[in-house]
N, C-alpha and C. Protein backbone atom coordinates (compact mmCIF):
# COMPACT_ATOMS: atom_id res chain seq x y z
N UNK A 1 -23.51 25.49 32.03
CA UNK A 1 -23.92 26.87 31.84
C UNK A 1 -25.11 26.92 30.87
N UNK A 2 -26.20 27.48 31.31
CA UNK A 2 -27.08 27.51 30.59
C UNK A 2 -26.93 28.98 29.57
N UNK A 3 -27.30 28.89 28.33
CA UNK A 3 -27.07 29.62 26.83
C UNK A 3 -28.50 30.53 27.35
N UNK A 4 -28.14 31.75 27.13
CA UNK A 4 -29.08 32.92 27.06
C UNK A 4 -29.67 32.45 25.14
N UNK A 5 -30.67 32.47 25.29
CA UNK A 5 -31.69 32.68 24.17
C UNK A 5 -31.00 33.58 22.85
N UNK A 6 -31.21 34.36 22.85
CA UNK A 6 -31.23 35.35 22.21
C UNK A 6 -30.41 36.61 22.29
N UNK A 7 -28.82 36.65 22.18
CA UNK A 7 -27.97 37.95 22.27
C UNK A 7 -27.94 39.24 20.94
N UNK A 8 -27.77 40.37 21.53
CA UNK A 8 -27.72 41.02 20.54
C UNK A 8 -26.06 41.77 20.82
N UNK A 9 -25.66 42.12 19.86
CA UNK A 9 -24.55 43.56 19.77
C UNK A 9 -24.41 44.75 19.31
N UNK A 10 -24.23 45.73 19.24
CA UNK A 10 -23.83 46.62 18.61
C UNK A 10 -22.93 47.17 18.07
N UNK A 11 -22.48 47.91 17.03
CA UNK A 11 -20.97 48.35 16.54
C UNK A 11 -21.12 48.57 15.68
N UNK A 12 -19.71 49.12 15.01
CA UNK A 12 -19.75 49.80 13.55
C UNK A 12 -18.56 48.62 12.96
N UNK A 13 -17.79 48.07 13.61
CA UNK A 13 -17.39 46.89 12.86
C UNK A 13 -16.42 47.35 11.59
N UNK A 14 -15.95 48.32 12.00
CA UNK A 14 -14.71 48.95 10.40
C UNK A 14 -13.92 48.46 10.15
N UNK A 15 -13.50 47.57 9.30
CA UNK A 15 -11.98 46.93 9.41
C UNK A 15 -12.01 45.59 10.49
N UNK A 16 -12.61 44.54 10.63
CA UNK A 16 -12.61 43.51 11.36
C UNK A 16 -11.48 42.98 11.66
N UNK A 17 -10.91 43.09 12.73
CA UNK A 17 -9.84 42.89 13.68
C UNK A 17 -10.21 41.85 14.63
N UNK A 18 -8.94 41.37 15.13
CA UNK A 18 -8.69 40.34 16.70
C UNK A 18 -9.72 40.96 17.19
N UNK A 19 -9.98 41.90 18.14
CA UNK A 19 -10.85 42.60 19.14
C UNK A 19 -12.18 42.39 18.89
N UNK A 20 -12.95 42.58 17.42
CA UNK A 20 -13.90 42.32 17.42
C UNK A 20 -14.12 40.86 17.20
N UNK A 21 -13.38 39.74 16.80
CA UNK A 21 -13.73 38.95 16.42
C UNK A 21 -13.73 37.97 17.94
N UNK A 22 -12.62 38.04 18.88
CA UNK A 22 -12.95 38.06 20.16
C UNK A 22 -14.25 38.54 20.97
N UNK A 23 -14.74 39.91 20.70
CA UNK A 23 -15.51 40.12 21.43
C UNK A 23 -16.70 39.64 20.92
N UNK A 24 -16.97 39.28 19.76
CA UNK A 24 -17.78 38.57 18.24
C UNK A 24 -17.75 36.36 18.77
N UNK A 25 -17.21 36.36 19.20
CA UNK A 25 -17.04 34.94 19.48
C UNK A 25 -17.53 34.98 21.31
N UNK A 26 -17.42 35.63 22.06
CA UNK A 26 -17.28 35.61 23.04
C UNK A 26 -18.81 36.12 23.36
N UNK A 27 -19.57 36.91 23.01
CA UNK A 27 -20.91 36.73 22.70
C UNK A 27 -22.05 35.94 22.19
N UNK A 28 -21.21 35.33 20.69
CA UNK A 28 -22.08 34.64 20.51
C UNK A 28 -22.01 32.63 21.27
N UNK A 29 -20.62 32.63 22.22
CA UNK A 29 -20.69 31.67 22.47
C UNK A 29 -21.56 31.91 24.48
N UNK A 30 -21.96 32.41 24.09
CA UNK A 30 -23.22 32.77 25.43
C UNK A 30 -24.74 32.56 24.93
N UNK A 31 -25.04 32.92 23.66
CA UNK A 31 -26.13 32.84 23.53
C UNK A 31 -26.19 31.63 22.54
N UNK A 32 -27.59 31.22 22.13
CA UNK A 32 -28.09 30.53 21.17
C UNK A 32 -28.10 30.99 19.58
N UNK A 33 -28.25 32.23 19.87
CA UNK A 33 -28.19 33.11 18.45
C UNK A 33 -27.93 34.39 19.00
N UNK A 34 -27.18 34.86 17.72
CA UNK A 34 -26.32 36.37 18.07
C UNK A 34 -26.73 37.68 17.04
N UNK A 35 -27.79 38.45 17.22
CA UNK A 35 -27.71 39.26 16.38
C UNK A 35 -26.65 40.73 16.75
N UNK A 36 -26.33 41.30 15.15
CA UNK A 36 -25.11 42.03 15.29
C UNK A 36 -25.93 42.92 14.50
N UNK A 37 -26.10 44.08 15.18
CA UNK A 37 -26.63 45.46 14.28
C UNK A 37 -25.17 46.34 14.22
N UNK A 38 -24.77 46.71 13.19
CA UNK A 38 -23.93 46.98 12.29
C UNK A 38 -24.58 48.58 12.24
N UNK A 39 -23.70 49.66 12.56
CA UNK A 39 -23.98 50.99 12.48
C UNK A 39 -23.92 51.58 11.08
N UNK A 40 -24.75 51.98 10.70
CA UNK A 40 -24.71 53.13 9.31
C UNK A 40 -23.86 54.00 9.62
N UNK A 41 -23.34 54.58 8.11
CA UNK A 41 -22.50 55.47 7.82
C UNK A 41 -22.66 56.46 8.90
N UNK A 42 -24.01 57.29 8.66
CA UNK A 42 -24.16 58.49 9.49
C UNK A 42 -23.79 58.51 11.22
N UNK A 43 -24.67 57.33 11.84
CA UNK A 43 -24.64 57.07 13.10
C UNK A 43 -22.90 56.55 13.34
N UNK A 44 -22.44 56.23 12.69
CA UNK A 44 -20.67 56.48 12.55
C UNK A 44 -20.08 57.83 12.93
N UNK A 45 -20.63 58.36 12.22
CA UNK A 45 -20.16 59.73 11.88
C UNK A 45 -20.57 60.48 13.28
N UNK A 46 -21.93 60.31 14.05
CA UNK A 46 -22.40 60.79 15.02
C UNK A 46 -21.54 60.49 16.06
N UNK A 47 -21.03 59.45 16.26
CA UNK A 47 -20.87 58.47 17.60
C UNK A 47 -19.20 58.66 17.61
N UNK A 48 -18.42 58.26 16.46
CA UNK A 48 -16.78 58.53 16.60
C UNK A 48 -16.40 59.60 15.63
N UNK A 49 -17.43 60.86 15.10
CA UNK A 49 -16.54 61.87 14.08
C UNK A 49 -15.80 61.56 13.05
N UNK A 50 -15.97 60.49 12.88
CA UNK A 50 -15.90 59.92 11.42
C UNK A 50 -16.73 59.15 10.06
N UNK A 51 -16.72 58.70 9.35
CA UNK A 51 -17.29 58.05 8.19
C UNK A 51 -16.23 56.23 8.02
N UNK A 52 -16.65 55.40 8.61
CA UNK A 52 -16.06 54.23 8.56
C UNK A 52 -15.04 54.26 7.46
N UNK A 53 -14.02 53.68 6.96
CA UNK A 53 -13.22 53.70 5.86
C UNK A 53 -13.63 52.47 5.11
N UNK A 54 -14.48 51.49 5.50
CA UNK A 54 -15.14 50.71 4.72
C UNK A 54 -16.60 50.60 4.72
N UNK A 55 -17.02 50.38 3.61
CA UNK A 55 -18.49 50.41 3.17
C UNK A 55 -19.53 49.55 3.90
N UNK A 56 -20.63 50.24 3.55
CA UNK A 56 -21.33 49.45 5.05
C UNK A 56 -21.84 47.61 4.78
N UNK A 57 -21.48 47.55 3.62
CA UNK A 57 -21.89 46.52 2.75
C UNK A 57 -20.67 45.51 3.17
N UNK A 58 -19.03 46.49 2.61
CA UNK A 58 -18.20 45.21 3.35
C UNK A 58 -18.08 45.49 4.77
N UNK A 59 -18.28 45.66 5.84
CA UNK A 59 -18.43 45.77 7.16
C UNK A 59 -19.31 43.94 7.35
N UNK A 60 -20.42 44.87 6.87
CA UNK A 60 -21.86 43.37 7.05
C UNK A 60 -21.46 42.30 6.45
N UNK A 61 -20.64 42.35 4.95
CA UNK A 61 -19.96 41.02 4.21
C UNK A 61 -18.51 40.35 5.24
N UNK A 62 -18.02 41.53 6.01
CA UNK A 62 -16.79 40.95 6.89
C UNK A 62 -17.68 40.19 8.01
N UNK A 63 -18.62 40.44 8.72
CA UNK A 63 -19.20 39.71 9.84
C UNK A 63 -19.61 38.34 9.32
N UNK A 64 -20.22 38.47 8.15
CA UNK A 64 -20.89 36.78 7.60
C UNK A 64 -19.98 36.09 7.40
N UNK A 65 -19.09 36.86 6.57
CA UNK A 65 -17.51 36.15 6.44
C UNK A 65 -17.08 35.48 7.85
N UNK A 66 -17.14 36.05 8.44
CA UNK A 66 -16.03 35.46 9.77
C UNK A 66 -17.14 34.19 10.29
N UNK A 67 -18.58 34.05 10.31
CA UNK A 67 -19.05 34.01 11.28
C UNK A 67 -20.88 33.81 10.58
N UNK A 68 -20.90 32.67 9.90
CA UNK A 68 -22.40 32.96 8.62
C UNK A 68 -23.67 32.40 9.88
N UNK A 69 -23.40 32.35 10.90
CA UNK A 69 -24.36 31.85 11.53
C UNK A 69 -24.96 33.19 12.38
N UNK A 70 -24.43 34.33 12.25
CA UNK A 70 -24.48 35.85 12.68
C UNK A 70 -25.72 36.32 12.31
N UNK A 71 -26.71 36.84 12.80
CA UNK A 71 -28.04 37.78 12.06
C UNK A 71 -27.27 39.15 12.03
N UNK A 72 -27.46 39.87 10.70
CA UNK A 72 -26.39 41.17 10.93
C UNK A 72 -27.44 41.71 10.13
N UNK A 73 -27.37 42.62 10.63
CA UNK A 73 -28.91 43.86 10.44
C UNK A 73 -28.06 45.49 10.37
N UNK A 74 -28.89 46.07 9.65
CA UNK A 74 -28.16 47.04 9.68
C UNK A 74 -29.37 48.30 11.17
N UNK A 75 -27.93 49.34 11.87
CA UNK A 75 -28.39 49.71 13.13
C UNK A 75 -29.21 51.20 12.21
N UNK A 76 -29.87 51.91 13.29
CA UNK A 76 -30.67 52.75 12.85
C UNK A 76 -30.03 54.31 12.48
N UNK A 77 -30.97 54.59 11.78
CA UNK A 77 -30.43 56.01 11.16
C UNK A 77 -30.71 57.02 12.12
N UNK A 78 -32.18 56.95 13.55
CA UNK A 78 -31.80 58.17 14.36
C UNK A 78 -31.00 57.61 15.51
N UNK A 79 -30.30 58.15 15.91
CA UNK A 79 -29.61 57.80 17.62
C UNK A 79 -30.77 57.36 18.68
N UNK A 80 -30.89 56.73 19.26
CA UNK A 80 -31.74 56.63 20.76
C UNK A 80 -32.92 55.90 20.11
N UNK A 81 -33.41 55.55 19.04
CA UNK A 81 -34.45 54.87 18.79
C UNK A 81 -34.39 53.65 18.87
N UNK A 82 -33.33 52.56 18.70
CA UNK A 82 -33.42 51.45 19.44
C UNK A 82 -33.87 50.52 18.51
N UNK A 83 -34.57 50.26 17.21
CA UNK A 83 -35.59 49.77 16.87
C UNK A 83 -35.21 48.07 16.99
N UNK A 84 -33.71 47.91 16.82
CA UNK A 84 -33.18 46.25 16.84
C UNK A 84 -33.72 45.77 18.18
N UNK A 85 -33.87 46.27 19.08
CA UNK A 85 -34.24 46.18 20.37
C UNK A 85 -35.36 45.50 20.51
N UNK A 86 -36.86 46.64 19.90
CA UNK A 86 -38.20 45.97 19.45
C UNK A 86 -38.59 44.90 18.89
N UNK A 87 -37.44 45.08 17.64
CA UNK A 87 -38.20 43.79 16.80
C UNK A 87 -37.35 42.77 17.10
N UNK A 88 -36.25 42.42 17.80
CA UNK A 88 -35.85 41.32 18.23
C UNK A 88 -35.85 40.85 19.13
N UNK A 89 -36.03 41.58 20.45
CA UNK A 89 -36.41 41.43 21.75
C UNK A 89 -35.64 39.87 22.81
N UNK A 90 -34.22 40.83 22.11
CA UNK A 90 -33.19 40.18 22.81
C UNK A 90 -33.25 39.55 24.49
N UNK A 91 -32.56 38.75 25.17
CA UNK A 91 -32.82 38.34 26.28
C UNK A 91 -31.04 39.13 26.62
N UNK A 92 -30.39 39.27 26.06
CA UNK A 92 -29.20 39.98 26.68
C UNK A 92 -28.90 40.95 25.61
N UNK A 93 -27.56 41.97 26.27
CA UNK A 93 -27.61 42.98 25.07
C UNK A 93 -25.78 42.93 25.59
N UNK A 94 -24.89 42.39 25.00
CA UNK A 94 -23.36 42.17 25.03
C UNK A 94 -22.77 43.78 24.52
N UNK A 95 -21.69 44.03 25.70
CA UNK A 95 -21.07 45.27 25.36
C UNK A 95 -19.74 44.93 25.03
N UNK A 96 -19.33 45.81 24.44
CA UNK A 96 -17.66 45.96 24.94
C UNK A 96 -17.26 46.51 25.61
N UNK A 97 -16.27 46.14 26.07
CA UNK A 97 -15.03 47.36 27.07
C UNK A 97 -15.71 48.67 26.83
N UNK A 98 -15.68 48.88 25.78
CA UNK A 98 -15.91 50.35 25.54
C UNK A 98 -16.78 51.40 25.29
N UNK A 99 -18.39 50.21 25.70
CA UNK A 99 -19.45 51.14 25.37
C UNK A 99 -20.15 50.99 26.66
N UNK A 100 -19.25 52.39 27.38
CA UNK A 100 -20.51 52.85 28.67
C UNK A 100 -21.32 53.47 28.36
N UNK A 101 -21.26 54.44 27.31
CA UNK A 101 -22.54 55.04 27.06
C UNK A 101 -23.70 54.25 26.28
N UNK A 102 -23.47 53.15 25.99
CA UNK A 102 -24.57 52.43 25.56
C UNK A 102 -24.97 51.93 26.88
N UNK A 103 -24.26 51.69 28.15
CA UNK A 103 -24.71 51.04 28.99
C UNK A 103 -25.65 51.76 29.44
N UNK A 104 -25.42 52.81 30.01
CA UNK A 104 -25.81 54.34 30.74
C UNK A 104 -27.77 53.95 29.90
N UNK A 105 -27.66 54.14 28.43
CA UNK A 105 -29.01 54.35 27.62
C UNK A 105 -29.65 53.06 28.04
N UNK A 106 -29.48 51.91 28.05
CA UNK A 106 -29.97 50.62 28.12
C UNK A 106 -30.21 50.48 29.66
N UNK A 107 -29.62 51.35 30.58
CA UNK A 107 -29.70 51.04 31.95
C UNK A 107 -31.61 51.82 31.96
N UNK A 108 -31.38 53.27 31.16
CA UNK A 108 -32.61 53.77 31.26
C UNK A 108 -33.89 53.23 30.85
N UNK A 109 -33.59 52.42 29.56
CA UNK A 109 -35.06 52.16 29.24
C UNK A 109 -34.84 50.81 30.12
N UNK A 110 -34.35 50.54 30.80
CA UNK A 110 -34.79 48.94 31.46
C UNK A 110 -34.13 47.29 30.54
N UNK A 111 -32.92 48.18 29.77
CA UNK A 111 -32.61 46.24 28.99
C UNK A 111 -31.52 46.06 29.69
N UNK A 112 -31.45 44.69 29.61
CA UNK A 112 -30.46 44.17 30.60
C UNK A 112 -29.49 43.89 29.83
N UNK A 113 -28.02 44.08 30.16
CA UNK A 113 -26.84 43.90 29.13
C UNK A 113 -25.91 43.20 30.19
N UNK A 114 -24.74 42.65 29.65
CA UNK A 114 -23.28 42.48 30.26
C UNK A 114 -22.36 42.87 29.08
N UNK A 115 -21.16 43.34 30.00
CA UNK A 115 -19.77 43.39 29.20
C UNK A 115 -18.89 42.27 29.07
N UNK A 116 -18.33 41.72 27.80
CA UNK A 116 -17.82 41.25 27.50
C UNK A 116 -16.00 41.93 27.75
N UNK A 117 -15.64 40.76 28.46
CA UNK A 117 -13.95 41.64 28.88
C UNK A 117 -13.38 41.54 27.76
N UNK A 118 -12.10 42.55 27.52
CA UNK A 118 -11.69 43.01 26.25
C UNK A 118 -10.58 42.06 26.10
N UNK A 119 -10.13 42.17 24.63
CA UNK A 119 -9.20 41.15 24.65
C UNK A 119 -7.75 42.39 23.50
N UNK A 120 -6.78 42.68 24.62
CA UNK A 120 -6.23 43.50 24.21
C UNK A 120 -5.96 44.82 24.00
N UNK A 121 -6.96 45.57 24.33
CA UNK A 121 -7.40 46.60 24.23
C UNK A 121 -6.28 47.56 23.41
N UNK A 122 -5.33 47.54 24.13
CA UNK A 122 -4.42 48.40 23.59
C UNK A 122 -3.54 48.48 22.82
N UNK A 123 -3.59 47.30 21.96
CA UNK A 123 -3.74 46.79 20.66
C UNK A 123 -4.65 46.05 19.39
N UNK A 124 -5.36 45.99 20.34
CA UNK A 124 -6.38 45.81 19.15
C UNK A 124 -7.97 46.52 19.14
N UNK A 125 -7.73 47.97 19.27
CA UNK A 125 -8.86 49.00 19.08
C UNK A 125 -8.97 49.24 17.82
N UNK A 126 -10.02 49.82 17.43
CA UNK A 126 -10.33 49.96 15.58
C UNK A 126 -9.46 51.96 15.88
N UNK A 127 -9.83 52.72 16.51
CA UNK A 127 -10.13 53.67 16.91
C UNK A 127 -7.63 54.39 17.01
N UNK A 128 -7.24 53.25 17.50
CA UNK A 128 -5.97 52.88 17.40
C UNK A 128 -4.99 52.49 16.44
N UNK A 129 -6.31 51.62 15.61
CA UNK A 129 -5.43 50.78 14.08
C UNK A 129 -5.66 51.64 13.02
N UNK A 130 -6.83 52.48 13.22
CA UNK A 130 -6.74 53.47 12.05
C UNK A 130 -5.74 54.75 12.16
N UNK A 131 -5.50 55.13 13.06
CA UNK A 131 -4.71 56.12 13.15
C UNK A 131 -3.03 55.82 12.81
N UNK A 132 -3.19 54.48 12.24
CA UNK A 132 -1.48 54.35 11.77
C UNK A 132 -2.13 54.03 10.22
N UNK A 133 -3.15 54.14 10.03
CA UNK A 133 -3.17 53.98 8.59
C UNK A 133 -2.93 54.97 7.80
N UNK A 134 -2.31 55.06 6.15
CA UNK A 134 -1.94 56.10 5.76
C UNK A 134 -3.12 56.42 4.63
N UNK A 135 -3.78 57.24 4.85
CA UNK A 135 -4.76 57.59 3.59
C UNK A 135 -4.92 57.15 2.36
């Protein structure tokens, strides 16, 4: 199997779980190098109506942690601007299960992506594990 060049991901990465670290391994063992743009607070807040419960600092310190061979960048402050896109000029763009609407945007401007199949889903969602957490 020949290694795609250059993968990128996207996510907000809250609480690093099985799921991401699966879908985090399973990307970067496709490409040569894996960059991971890591969502800001706000674009959090835009995308799932919330504010991550961890800081965007340990989010980016949990990815190096798991994984120091990771480029982890932080993602952009407007929606739809893309900029990780430009300046890295990925050869693939890795989804999860769960981001059709990133697919839908990436189908428009022309980048080429695949989904990565989920591992668990219905136990190991961030979106799932927080909602048994107690404040």
């Amino acid at each position: 199997m020949n290694l795609i060049k250059r993968g990128i991901v996207f996510g907000v990465f809250d609480g690093l779980h099985e799921g991401h670290r699966f879908f985090l391994k399973s990307a970067s063992d496709k490409c040569e190098s894996l960059i991971v743009v890591v969502a800001i607070d706000d674009a959090s807040l835009a995308l799932k109506g919330r504010i991550p419960k961890h800081s965007f600092n340990e989010r980016m310190q949990a990815l190096l942690s798991f994984n120091p061979s990771l480029k982890v960048v932080p993602g952009d402050s407007i929606q739809g601007e893309w900029s990780a896109l430009t300046m890295y000029m990925p050869d693939m763009v890795f989804l999860g299960h769960d981001q059709s609407a990133i697919a839908e945007e990436l189908e428009k401007i022309g980048i080429q992506f695949s989904f990565i199949d989920s591992h668990r889903p219905e136990e190991f969602k961030s979106s799932l594990l927080h909602r048994f957490e107690v404040e």
